[in-house]
PDB file of N, CA and C in Angstrom:
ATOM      1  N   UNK A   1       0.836  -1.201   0.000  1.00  0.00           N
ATOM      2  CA  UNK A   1       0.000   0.000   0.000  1.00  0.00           C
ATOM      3  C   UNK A   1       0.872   1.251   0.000  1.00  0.00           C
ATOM      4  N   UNK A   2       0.451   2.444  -0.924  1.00  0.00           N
ATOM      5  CA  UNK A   2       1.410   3.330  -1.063  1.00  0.00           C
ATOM      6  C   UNK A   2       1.085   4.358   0.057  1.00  0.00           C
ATOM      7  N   UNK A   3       1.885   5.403   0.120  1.00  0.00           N
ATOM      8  CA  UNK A   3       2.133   5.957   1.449  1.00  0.00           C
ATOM      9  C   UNK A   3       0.597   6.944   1.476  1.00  0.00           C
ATOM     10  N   UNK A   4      -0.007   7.380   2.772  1.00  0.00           N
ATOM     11  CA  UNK A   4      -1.409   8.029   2.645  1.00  0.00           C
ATOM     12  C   UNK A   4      -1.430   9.571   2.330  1.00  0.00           C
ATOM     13  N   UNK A   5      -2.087   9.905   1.489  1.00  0.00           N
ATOM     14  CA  UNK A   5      -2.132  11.124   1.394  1.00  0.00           C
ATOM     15  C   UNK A   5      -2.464  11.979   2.606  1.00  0.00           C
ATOM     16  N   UNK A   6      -1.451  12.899   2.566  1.00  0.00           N
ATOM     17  CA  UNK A   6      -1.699  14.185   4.186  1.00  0.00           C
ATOM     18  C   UNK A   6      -2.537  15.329   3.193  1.00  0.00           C
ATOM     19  N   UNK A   7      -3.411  15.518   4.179  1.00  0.00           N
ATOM     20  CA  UNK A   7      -4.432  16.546   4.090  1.00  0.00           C
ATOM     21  C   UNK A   7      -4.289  17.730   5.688  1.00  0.00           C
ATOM     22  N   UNK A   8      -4.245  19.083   5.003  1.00  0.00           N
ATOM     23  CA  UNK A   8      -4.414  19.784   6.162  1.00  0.00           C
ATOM     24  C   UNK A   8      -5.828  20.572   5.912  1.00  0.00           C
ATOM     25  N   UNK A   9      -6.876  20.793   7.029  1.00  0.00           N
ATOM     26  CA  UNK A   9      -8.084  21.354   7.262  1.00  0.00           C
ATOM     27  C   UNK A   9      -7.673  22.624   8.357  1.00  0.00           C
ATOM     28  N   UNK A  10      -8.261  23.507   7.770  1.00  0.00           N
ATOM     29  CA  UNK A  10      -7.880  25.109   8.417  1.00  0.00           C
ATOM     30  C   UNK A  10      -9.046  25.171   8.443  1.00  0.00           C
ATOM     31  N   UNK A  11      -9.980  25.489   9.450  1.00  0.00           N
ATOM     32  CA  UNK A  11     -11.765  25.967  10.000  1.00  0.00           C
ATOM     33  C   UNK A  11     -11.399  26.590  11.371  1.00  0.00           C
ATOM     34  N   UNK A  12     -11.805  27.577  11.201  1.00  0.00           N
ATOM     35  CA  UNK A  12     -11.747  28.370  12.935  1.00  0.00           C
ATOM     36  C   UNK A  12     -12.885  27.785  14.273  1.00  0.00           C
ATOM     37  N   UNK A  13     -13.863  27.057  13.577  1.00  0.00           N
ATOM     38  CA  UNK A  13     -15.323  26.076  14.351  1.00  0.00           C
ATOM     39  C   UNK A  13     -14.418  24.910  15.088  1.00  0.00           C
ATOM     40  N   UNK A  14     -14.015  24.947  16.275  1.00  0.00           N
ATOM     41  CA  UNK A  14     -13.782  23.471  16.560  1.00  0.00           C
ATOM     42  C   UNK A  14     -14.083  22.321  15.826  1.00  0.00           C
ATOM     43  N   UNK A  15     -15.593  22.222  16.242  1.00  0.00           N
ATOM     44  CA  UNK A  15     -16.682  21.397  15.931  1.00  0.00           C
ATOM     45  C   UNK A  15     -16.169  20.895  13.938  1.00  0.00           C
ATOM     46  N   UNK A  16     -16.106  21.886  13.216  1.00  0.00           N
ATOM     47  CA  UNK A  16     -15.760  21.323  11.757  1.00  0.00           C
ATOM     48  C   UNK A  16     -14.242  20.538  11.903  1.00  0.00           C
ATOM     49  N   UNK A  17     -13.703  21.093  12.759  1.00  0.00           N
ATOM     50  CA  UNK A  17     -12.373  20.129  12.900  1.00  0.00           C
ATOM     51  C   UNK A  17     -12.442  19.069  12.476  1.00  0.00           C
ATOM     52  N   UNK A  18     -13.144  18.636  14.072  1.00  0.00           N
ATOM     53  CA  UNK A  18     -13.771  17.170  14.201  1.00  0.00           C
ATOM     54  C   UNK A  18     -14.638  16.675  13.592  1.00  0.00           C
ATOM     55  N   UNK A  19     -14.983  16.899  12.957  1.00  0.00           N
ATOM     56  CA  UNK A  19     -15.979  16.329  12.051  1.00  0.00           C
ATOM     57  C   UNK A  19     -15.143  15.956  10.994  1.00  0.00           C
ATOM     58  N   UNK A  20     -14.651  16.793  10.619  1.00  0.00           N
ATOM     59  CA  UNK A  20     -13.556  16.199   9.387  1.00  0.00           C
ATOM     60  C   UNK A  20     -12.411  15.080   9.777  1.00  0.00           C
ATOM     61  N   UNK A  21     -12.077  15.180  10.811  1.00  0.00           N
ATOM     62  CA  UNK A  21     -10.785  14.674  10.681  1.00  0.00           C
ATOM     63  C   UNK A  21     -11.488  13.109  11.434  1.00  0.00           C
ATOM     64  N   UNK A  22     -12.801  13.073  11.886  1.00  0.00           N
ATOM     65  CA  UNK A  22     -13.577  11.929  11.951  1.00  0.00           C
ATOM     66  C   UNK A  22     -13.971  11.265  11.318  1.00  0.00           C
ATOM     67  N   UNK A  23     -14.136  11.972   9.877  1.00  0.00           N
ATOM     68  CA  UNK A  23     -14.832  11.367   8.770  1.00  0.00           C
ATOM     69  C   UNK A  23     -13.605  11.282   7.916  1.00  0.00           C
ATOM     70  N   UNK A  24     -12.672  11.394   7.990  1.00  0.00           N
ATOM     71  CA  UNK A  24     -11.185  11.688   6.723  1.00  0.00           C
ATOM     72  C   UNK A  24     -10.227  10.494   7.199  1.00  0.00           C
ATOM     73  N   UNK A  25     -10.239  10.898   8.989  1.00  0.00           N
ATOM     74  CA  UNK A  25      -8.759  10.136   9.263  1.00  0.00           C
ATOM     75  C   UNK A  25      -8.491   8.589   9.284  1.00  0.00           C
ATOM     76  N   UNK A  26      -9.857   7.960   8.765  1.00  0.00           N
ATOM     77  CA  UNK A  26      -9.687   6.307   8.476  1.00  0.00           C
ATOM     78  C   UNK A  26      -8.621   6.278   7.301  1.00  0.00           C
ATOM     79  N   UNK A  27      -8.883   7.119   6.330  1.00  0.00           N
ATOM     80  CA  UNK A  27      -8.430   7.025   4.281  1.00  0.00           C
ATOM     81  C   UNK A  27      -7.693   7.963   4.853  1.00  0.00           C
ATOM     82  N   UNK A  28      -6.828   8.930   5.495  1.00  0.00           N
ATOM     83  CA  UNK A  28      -6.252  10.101   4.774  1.00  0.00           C
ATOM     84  C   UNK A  28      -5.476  10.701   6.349  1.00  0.00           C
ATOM     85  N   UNK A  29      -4.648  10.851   6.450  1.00  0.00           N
ATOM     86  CA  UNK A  29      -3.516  11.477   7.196  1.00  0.00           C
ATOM     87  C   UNK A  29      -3.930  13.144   7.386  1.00  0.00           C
ATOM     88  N   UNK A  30      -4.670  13.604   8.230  1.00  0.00           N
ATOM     89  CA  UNK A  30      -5.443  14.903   8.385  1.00  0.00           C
ATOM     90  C   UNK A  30      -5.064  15.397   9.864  1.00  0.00           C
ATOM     91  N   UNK A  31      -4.406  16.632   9.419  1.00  0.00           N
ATOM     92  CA  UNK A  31      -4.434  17.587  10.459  1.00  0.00           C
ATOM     93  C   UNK A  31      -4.904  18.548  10.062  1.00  0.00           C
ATOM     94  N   UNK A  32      -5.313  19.427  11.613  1.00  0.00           N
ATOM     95  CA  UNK A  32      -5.920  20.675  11.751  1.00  0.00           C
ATOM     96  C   UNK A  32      -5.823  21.722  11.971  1.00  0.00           C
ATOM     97  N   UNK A  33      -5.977  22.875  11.524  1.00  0.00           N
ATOM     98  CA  UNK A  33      -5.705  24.221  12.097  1.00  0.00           C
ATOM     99  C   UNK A  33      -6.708  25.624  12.731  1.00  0.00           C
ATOM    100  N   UNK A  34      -6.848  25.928  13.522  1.00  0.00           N
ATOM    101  CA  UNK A  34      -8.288  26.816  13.994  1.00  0.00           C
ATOM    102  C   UNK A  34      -7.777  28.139  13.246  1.00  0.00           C
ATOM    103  N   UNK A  35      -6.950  28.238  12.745  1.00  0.00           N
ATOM    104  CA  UNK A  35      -7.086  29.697  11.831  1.00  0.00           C
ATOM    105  C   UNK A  35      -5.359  29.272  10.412  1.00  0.00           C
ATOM    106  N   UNK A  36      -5.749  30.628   9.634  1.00  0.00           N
ATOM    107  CA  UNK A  36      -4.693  30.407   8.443  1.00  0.00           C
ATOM    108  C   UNK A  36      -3.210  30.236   9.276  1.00  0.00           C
ATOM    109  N   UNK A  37      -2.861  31.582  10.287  1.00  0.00           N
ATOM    110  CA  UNK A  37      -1.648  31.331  10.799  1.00  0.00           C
ATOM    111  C   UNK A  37      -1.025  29.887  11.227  1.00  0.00           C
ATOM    112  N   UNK A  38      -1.943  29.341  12.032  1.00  0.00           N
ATOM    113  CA  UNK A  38      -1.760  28.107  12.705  1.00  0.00           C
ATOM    114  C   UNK A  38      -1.440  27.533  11.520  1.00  0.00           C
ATOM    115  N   UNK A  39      -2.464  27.385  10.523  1.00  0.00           N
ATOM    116  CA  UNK A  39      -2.267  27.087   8.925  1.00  0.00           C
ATOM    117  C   UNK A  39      -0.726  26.899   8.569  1.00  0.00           C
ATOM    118  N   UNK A  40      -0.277  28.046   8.174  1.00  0.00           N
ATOM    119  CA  UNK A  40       0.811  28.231   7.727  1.00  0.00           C
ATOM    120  C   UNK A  40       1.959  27.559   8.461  1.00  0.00           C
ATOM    121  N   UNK A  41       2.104  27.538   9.787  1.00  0.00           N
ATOM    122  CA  UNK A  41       3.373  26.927  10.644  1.00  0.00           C
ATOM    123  C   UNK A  41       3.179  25.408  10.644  1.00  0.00           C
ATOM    124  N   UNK A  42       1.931  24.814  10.523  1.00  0.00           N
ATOM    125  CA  UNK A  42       1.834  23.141  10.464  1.00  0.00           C
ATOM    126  C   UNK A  42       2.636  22.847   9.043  1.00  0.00           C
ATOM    127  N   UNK A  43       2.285  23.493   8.280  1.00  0.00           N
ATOM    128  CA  UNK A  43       2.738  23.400   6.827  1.00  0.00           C
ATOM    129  C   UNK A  43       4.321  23.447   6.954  1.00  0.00           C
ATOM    130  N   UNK A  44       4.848  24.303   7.676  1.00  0.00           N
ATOM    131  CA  UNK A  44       6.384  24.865   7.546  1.00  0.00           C
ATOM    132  C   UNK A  44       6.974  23.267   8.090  1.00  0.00           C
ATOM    133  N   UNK A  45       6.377  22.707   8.567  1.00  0.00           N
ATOM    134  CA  UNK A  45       6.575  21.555   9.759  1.00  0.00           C
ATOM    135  C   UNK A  45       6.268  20.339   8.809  1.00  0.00           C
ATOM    136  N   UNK A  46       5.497  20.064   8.176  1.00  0.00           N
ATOM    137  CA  UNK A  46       5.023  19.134   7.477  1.00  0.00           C
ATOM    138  C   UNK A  46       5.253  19.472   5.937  1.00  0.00           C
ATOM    139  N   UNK A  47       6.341  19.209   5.763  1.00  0.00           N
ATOM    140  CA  UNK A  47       6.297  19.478   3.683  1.00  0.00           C
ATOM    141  C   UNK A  47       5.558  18.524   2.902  1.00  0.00           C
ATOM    142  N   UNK A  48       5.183  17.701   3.364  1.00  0.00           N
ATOM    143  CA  UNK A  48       4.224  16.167   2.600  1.00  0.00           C
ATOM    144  C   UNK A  48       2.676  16.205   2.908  1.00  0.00           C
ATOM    145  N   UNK A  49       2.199  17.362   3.351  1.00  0.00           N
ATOM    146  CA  UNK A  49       1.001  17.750   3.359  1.00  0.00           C
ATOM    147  C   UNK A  49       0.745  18.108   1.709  1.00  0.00           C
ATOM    148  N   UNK A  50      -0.176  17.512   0.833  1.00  0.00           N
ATOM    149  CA  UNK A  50      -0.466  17.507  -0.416  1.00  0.00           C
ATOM    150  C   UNK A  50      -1.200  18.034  -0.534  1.00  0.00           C
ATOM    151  N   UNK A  51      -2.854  18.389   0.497  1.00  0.00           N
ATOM    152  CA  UNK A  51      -3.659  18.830  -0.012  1.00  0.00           C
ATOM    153  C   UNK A  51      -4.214  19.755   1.080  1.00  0.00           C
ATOM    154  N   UNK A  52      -4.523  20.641   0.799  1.00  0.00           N
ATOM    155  CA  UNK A  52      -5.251  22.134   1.742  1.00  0.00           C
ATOM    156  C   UNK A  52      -6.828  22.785   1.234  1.00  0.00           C
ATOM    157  N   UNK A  53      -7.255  22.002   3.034  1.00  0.00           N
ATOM    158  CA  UNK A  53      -8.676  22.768   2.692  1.00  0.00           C
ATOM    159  C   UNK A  53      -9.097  23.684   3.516  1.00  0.00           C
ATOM    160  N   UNK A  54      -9.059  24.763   3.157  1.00  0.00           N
ATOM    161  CA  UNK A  54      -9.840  25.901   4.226  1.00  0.00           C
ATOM    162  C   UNK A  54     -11.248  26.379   4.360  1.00  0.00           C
ATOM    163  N   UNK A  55     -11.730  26.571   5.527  1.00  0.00           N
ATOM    164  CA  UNK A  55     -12.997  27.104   5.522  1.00  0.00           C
ATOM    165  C   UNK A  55     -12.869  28.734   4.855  1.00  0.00           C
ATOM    166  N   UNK A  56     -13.762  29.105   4.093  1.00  0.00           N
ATOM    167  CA  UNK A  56     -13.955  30.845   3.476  1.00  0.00           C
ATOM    168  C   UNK A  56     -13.953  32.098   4.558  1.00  0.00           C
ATOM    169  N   UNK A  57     -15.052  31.358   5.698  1.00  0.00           N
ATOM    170  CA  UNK A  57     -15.391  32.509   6.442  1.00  0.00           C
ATOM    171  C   UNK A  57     -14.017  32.734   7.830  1.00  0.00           C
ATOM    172  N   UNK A  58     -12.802  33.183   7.676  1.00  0.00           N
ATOM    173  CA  UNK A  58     -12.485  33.076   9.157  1.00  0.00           C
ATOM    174  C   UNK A  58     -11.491  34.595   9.717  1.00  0.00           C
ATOM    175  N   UNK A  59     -11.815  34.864  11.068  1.00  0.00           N
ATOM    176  CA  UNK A  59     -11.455  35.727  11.677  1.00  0.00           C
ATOM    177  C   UNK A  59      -9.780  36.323  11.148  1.00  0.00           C
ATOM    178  N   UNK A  60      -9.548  37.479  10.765  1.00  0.00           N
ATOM    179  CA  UNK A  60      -8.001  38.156  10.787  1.00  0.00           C
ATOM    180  C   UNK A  60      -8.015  37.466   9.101  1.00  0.00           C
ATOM    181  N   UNK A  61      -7.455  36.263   8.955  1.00  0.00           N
ATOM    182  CA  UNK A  61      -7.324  35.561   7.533  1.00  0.00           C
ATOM    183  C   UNK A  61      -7.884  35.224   6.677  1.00  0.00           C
ATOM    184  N   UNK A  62      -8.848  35.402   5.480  1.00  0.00           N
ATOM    185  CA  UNK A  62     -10.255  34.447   5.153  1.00  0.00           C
ATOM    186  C   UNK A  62      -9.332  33.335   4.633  1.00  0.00           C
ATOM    187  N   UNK A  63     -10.441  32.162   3.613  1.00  0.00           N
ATOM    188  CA  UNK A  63      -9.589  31.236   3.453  1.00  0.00           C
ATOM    189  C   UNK A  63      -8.832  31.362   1.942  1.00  0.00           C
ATOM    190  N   UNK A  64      -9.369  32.254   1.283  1.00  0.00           N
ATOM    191  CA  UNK A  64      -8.342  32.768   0.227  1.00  0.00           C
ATOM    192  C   UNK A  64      -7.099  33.364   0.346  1.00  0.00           C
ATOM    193  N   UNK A  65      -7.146  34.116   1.546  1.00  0.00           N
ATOM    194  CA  UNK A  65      -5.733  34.697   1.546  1.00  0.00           C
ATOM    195  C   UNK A  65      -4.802  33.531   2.083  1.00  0.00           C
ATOM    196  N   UNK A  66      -5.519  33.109   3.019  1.00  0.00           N
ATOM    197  CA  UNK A  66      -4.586  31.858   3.404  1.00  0.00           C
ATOM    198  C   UNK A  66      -3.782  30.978   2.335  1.00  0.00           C
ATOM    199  N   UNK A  67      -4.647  30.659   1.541  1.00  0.00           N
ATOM    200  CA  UNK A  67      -4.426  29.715   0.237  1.00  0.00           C
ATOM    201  C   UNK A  67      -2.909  30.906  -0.374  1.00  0.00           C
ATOM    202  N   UNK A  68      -3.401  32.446  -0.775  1.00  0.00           N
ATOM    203  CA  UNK A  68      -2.641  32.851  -1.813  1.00  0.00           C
ATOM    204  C   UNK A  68      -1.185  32.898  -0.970  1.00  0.00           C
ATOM    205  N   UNK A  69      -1.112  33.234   0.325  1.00  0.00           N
ATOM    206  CA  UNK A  69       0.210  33.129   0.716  1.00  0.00           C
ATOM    207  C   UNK A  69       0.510  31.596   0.600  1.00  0.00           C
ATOM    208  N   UNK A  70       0.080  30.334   0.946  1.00  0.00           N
ATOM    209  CA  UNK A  70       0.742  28.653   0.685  1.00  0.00           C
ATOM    210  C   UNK A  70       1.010  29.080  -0.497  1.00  0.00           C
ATOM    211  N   UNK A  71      -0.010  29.561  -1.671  1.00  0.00           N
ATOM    212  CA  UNK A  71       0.544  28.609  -2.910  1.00  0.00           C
ATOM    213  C   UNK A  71       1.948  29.853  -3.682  1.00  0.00           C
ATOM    214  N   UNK A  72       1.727  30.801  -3.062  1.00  0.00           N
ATOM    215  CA  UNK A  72       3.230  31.618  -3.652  1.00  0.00           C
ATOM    216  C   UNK A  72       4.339  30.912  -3.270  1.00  0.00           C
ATOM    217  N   UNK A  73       4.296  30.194  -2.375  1.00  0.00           N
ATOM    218  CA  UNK A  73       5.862  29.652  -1.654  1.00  0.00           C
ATOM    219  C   UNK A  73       5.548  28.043  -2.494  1.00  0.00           C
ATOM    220  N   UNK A  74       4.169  27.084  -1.900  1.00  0.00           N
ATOM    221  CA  UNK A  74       4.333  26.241  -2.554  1.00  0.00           C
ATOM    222  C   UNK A  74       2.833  25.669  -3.434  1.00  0.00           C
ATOM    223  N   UNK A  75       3.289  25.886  -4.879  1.00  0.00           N
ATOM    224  CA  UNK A  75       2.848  25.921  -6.177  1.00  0.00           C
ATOM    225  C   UNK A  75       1.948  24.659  -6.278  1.00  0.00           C
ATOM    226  N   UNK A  76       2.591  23.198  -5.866  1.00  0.00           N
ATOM    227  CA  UNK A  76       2.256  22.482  -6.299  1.00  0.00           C
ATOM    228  C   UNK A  76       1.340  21.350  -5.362  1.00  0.00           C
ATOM    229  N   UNK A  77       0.659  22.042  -4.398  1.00  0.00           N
ATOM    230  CA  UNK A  77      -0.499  21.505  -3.609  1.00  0.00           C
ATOM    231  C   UNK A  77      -1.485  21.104  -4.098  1.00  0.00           C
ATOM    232  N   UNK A  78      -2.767  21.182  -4.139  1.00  0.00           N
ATOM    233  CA  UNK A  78      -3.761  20.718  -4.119  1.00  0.00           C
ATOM    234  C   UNK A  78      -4.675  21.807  -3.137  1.00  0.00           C
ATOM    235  N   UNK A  79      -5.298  22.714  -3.653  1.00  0.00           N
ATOM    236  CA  UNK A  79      -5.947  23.804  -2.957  1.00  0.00           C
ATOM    237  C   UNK A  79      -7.417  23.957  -2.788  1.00  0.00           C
ATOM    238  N   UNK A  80      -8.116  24.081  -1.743  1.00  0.00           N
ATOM    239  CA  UNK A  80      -9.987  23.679  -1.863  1.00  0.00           C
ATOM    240  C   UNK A  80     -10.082  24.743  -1.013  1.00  0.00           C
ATOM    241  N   UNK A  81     -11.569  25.157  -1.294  1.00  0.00           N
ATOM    242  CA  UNK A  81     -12.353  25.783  -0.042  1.00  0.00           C
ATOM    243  C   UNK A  81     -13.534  25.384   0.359  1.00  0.00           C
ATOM    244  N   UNK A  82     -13.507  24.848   1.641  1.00  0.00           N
ATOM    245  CA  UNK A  82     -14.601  24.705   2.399  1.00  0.00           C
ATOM    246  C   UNK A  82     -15.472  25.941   3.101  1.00  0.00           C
ATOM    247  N   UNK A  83     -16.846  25.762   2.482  1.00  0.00           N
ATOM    248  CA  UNK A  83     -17.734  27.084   3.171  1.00  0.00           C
ATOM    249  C   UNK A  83     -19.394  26.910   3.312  1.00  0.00           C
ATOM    250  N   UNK A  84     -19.523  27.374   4.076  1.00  0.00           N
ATOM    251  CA  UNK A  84     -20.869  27.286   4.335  1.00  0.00           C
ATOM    252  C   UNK A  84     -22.288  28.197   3.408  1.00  0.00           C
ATOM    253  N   UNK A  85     -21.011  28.690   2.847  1.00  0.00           N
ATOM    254  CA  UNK A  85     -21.997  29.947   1.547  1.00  0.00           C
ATOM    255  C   UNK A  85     -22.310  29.479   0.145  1.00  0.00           C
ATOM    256  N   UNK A  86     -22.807  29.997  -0.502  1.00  0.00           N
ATOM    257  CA  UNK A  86     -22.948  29.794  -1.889  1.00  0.00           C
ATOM    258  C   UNK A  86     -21.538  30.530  -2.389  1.00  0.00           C
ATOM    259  N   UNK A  87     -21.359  30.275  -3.742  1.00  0.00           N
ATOM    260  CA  UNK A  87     -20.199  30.474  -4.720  1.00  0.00           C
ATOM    261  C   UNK A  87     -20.216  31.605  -4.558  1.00  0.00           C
ATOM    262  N   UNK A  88     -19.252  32.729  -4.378  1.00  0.00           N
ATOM    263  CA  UNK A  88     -19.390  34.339  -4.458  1.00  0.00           C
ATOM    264  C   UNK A  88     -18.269  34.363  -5.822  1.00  0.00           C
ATOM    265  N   UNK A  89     -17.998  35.987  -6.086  1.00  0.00           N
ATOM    266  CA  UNK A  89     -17.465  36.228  -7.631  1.00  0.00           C
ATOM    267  C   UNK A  89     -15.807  35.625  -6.895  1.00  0.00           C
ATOM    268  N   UNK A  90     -15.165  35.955  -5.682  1.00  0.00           N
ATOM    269  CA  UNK A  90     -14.010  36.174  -5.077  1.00  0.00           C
ATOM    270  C   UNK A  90     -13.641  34.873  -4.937  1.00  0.00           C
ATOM    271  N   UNK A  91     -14.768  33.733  -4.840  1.00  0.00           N
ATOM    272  CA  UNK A  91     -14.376  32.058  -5.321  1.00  0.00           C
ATOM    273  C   UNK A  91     -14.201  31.853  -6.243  1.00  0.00           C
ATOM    274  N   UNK A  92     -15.233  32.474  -6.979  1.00  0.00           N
ATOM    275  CA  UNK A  92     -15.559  32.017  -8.443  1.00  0.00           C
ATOM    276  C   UNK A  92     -14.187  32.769  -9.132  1.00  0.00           C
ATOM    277  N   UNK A  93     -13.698  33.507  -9.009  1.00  0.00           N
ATOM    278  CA  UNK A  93     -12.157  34.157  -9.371  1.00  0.00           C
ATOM    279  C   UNK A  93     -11.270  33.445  -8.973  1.00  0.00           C
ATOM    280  N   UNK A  94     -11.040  32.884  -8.098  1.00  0.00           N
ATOM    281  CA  UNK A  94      -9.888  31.950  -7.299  1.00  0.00           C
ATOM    282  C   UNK A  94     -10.133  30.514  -8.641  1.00  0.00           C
ATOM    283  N   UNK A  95     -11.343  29.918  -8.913  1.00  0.00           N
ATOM    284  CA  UNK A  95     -11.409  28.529  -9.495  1.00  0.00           C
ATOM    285  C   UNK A  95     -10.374  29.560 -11.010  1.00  0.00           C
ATOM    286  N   UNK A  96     -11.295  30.505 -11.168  1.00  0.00           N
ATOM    287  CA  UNK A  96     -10.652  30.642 -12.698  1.00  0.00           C
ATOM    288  C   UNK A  96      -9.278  30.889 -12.951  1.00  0.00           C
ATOM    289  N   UNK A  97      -9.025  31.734 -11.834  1.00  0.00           N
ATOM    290  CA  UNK A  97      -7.190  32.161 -11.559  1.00  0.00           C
ATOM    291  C   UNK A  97      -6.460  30.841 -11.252  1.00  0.00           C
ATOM    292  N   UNK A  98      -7.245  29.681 -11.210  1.00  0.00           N
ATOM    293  CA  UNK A  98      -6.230  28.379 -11.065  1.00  0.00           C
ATOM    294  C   UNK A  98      -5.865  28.594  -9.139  1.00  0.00           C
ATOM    295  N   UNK A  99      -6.116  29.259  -8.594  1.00  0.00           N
ATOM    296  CA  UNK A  99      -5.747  29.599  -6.991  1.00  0.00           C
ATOM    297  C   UNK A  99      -6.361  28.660  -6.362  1.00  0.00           C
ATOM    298  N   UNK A 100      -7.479  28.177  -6.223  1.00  0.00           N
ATOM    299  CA  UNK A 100      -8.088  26.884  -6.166  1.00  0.00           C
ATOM    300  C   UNK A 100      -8.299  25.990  -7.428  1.00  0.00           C
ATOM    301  N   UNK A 101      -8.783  24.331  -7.030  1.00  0.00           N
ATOM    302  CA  UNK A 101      -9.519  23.889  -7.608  1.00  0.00           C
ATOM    303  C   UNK A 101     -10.833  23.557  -7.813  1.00  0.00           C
ATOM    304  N   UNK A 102     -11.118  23.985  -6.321  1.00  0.00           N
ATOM    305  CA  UNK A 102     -12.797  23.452  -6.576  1.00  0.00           C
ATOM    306  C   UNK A 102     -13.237  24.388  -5.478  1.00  0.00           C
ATOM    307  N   UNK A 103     -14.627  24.577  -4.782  1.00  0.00           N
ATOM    308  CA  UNK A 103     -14.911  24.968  -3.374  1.00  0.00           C
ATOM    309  C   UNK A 103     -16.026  23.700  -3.524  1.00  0.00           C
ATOM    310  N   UNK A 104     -16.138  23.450  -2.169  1.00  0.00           N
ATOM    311  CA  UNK A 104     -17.167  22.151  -1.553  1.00  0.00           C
ATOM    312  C   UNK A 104     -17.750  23.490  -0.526  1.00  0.00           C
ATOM    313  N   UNK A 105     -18.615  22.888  -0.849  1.00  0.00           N
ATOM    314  CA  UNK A 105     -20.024  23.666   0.472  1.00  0.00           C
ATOM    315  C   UNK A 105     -20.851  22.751   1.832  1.00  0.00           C
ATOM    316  N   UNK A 106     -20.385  23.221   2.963  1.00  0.00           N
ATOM    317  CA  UNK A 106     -20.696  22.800   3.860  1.00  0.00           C
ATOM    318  C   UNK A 106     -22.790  22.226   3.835  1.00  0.00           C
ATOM    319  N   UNK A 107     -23.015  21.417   4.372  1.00  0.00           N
ATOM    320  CA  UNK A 107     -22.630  20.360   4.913  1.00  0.00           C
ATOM    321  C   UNK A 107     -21.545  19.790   3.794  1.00  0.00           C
ATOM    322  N   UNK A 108     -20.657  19.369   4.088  1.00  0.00           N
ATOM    323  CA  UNK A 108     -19.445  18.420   2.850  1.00  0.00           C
ATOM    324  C   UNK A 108     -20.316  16.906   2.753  1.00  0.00           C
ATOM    325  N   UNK A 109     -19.772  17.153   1.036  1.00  0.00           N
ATOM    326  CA  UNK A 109     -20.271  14.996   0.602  1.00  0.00           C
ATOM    327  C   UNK A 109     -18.940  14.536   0.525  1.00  0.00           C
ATOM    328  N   UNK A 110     -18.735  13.932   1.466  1.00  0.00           N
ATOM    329  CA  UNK A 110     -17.524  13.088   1.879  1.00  0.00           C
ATOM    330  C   UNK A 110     -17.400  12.672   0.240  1.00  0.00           C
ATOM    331  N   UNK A 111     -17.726  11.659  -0.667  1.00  0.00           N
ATOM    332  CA  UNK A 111     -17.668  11.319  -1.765  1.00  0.00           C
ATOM    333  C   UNK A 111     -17.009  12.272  -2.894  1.00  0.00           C
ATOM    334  N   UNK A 112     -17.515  13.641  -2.551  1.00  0.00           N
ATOM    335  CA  UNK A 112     -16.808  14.421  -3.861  1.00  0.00           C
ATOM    336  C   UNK A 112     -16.022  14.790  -3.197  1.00  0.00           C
ATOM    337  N   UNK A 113     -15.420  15.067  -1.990  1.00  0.00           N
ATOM    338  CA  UNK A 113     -14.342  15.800  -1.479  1.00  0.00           C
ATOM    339  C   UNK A 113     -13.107  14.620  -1.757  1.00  0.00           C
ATOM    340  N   UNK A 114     -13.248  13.524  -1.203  1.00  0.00           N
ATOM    341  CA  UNK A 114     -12.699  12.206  -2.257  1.00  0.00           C
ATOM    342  C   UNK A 114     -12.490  12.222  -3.485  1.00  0.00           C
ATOM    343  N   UNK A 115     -12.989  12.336  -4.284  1.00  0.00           N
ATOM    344  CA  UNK A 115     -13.000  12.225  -5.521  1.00  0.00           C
ATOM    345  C   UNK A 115     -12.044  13.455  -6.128  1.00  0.00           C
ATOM    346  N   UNK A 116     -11.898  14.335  -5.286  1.00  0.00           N
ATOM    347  CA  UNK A 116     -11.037  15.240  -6.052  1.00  0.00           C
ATOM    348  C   UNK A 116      -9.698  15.500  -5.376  1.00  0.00           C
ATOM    349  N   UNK A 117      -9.267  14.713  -3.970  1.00  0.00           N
ATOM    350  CA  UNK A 117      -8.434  14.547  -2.835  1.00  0.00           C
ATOM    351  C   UNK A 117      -7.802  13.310  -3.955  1.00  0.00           C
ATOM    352  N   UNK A 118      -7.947  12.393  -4.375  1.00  0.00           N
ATOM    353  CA  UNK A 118      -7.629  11.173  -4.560  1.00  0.00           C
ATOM    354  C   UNK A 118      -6.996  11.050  -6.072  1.00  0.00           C
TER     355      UNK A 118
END
């Protein structure tokens, strides 16, 4: 079996933490962060983290800026946003600018968040 893909989840909600990393950490090597900063230093720590999902809505950082500082340093992640909103133009700019690949909308379908993790 080849080695598991690391996933990092940035949500400022406790509660989405755990939920994710309850429903992820059977298939998938998942840590967490309650804001982008925290974000950023797990990352400095972990270079084999492949894939980054942030929640949209969060205090000081949203989850775009978070994303645009990772992917200036590193390019070749795997970038999502998790949110509880509908698509706004400032997502919908991120999919087209290539800055993300997708956004998933809370409640999450475990299945497509898979499907594009994998």
């Amino acid at each position: 079996m080849g080695e598991r893909i690391k996933i990092l989840y940035v949500d400022d909600e406790i509660i989405n933490l755990q939920l994710f990393e309850a429903i992820f950490s059977d298939k998938f090597d998942v840590l967490t962060a309650e804001n982008g900063y925290l974000g950023l230093e797990i990352i400095e720590n972990n270079s084999d983290i492949s894939v980054i999902i942030s929640d949209m809505k969060m205090p000081n950082m949203n989850g775009l800026e978070f994303i645009k500082k990772l992917k200036e340093k590193l390019p070749d992640k795997k970038y999502f946003i998790l949110t509880g909103f509908d698509i706004t133009d400032e997502i919908k700019e991120a999919i087209e600018s290539k800055l993300i690949i997708k956004y998933f909308k809370k409640p999450f379908n475990r299945e497509e968040i898979e499907s594009y993790i994998t």
